[in-house]
C-alpha atoms as a PDB file:
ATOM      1  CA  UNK A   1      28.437   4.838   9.076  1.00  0.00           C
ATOM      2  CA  UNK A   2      24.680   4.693   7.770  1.00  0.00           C
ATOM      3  CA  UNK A   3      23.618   1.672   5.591  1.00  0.00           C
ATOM      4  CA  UNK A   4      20.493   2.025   3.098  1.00  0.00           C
ATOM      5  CA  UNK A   5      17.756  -0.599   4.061  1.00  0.00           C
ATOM      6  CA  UNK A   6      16.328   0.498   0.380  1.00  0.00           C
ATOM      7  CA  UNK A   7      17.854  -1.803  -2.428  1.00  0.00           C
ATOM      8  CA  UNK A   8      17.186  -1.184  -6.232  1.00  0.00           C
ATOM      9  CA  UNK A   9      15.305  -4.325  -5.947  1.00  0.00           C
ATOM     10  CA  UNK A  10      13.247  -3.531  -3.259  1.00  0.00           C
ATOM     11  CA  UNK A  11      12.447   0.236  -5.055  1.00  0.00           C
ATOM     12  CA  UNK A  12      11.317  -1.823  -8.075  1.00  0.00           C
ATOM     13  CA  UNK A  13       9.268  -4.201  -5.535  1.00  0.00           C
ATOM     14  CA  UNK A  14       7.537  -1.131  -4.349  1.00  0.00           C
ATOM     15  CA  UNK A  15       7.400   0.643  -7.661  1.00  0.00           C
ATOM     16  CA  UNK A  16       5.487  -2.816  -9.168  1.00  0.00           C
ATOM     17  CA  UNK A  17       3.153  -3.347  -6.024  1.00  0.00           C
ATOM     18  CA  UNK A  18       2.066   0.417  -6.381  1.00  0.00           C
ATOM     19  CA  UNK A  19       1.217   0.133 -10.326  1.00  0.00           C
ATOM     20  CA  UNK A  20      -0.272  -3.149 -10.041  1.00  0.00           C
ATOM     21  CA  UNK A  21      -2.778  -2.059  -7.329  1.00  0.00           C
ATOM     22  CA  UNK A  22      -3.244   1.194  -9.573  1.00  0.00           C
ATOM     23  CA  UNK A  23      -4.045  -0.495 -12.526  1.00  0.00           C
ATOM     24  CA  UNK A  24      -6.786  -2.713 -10.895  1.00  0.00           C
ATOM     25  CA  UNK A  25      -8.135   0.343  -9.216  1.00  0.00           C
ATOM     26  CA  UNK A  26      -8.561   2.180 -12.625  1.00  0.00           C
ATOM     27  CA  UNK A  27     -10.017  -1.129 -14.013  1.00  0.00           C
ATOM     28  CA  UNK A  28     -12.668  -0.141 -11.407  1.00  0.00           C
ATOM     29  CA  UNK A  29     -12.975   2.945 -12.202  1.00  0.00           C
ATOM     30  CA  UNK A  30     -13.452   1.997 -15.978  1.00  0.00           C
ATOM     31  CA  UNK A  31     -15.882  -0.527 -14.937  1.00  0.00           C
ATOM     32  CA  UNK A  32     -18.258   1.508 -12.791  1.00  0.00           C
ATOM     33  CA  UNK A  33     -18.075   4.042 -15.769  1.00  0.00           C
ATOM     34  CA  UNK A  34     -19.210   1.606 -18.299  1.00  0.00           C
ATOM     35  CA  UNK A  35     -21.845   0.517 -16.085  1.00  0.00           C
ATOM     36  CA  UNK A  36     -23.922   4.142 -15.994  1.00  0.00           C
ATOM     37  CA  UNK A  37     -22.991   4.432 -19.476  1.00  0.00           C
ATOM     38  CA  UNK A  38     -24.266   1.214 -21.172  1.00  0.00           C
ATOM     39  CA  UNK A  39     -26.961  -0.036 -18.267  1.00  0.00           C
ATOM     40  CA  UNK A  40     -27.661   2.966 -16.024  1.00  0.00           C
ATOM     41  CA  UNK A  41     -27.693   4.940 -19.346  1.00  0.00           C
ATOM     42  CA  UNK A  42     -26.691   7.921 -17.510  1.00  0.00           C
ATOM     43  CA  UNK A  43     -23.979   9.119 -19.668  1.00  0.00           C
ATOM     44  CA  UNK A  44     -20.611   8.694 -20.748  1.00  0.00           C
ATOM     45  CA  UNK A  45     -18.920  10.723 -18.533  1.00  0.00           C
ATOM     46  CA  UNK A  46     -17.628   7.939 -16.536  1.00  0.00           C
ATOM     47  CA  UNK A  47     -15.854   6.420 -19.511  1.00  0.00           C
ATOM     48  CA  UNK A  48     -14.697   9.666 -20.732  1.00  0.00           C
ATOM     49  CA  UNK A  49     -12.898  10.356 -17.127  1.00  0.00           C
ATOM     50  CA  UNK A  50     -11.427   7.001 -16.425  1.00  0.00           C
ATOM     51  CA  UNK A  51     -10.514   5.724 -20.125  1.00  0.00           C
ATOM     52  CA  UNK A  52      -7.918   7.722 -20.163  1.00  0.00           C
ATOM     53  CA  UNK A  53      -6.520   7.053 -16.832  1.00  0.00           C
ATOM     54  CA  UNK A  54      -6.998   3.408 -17.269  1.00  0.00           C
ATOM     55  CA  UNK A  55      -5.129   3.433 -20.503  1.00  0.00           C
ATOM     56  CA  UNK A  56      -2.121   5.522 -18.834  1.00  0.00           C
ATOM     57  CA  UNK A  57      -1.877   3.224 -15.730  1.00  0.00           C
ATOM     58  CA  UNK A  58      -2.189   0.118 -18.623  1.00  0.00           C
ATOM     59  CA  UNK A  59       0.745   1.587 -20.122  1.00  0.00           C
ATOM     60  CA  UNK A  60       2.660   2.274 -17.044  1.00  0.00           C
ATOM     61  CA  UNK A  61       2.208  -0.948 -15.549  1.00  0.00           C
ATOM     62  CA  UNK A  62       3.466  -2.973 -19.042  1.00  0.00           C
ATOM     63  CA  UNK A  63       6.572  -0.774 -18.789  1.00  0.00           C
ATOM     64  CA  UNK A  64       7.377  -1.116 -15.290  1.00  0.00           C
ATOM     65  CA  UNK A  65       6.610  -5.430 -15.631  1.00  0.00           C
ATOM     66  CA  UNK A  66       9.099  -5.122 -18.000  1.00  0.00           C
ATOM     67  CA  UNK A  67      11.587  -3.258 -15.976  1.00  0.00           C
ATOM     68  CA  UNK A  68      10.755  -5.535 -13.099  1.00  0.00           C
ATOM     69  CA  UNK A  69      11.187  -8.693 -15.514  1.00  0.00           C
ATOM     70  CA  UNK A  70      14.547  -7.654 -16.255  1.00  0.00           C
ATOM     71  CA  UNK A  71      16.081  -6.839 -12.929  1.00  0.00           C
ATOM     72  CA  UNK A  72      14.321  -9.507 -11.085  1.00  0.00           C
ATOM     73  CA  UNK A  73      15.780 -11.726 -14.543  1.00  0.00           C
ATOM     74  CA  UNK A  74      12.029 -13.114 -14.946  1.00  0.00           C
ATOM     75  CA  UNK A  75      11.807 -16.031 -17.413  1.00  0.00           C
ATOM     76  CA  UNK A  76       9.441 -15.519 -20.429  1.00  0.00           C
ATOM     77  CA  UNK A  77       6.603 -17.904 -18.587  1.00  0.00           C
ATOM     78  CA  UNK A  78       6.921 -15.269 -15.613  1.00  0.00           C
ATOM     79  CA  UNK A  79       6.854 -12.062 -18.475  1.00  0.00           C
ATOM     80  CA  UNK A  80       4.256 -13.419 -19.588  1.00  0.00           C
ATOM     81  CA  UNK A  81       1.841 -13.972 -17.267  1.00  0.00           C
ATOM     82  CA  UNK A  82       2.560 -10.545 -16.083  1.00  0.00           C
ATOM     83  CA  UNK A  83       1.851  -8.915 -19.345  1.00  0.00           C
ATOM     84  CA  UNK A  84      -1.250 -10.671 -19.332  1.00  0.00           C
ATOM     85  CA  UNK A  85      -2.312 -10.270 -16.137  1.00  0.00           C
ATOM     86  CA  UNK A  86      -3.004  -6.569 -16.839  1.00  0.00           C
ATOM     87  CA  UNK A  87      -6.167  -7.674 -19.577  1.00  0.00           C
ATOM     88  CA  UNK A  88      -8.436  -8.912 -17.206  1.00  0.00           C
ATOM     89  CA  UNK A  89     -10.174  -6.917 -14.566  1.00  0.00           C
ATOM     90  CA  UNK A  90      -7.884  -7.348 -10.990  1.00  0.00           C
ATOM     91  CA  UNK A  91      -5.641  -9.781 -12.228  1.00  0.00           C
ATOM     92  CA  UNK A  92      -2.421  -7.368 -12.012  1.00  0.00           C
ATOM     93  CA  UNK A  93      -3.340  -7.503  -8.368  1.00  0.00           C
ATOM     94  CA  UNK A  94      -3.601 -11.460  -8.240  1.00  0.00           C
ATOM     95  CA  UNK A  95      -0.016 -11.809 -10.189  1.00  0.00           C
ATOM     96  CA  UNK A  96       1.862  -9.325  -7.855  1.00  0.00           C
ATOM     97  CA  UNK A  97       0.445 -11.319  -4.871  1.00  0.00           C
ATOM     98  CA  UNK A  98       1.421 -14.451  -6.327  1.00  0.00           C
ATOM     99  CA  UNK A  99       4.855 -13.065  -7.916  1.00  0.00           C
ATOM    100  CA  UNK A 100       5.973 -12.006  -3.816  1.00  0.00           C
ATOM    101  CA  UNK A 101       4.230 -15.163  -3.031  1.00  0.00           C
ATOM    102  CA  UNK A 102       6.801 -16.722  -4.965  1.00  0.00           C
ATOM    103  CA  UNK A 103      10.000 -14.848  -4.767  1.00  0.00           C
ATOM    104  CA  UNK A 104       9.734 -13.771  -8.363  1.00  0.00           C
ATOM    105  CA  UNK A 105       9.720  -9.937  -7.669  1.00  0.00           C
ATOM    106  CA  UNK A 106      13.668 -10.682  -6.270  1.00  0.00           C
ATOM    107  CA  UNK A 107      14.062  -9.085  -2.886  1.00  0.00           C
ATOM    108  CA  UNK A 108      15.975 -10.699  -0.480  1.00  0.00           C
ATOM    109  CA  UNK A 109      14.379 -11.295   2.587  1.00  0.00           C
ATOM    110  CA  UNK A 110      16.998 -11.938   5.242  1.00  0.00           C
ATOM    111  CA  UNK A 111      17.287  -8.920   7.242  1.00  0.00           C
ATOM    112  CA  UNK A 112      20.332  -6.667   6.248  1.00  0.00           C
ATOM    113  CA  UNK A 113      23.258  -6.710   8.354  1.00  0.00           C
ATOM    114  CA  UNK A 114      23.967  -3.703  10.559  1.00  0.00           C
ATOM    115  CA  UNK A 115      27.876  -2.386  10.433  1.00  0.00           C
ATOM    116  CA  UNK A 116      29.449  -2.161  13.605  1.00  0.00           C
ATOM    117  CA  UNK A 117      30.961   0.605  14.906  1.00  0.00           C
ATOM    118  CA  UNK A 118      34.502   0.532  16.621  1.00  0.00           C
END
């Protein structure tokens, strides 16, 4: 009999983690764009090329905090502060580090029990 070390809640664990550290890479991104656009003066082609990819990660990471929120069963304080976490630069990356810190992202961490076969 085979056993699936790969809960829902550790999918959405992984899911989170990845879009979190996605979001504050494209923050880069964004950032290193408006920098040879408004002091390097070199163009807006930065901007133009990770704007858009910013703003879709943005998006994605909002909807999967919310996902997360609800099948972890987040309180509003914890919603929050996720939701928010994705204005300034890096700080999706600080809340998922605190939120596994803290148990909020709902995975169990004893180690799952193996069946035994007869």
């Amino acid at each position: 009999m085979t056993t699936s070390t790969s809960s829902p809640r550790a999918r959405h664990r992984t899911v989170f983690r990845i879009v979190a550290f996605a979001e504050a890479l494209s923050w880069l991104g964004l950032l290193i764009g408006m920098y040879f656009k408004w002091i390097a003066q070199a163009g807006e082609g930065g901007v133009k090329v990770f704007g858009p990819i910013h703003g879709t990660i943005f998006v994605a990471y909002v909807l999967v905090s919310l996902w997360v929120a609800r099948s972890a069963r987040w309180d509003v304080r914890t919603t929050a502060l996720a939701l928010l976490s994705s204005i300034p630069p890096f700080c999706t990356v600080i809340f998922e580090r605190w939120a596994e810190r803290t148990g909020r992202l709902g995975v169990d961490r004893t180690p799952a029990l193996m069946s035994e076969s007869a």
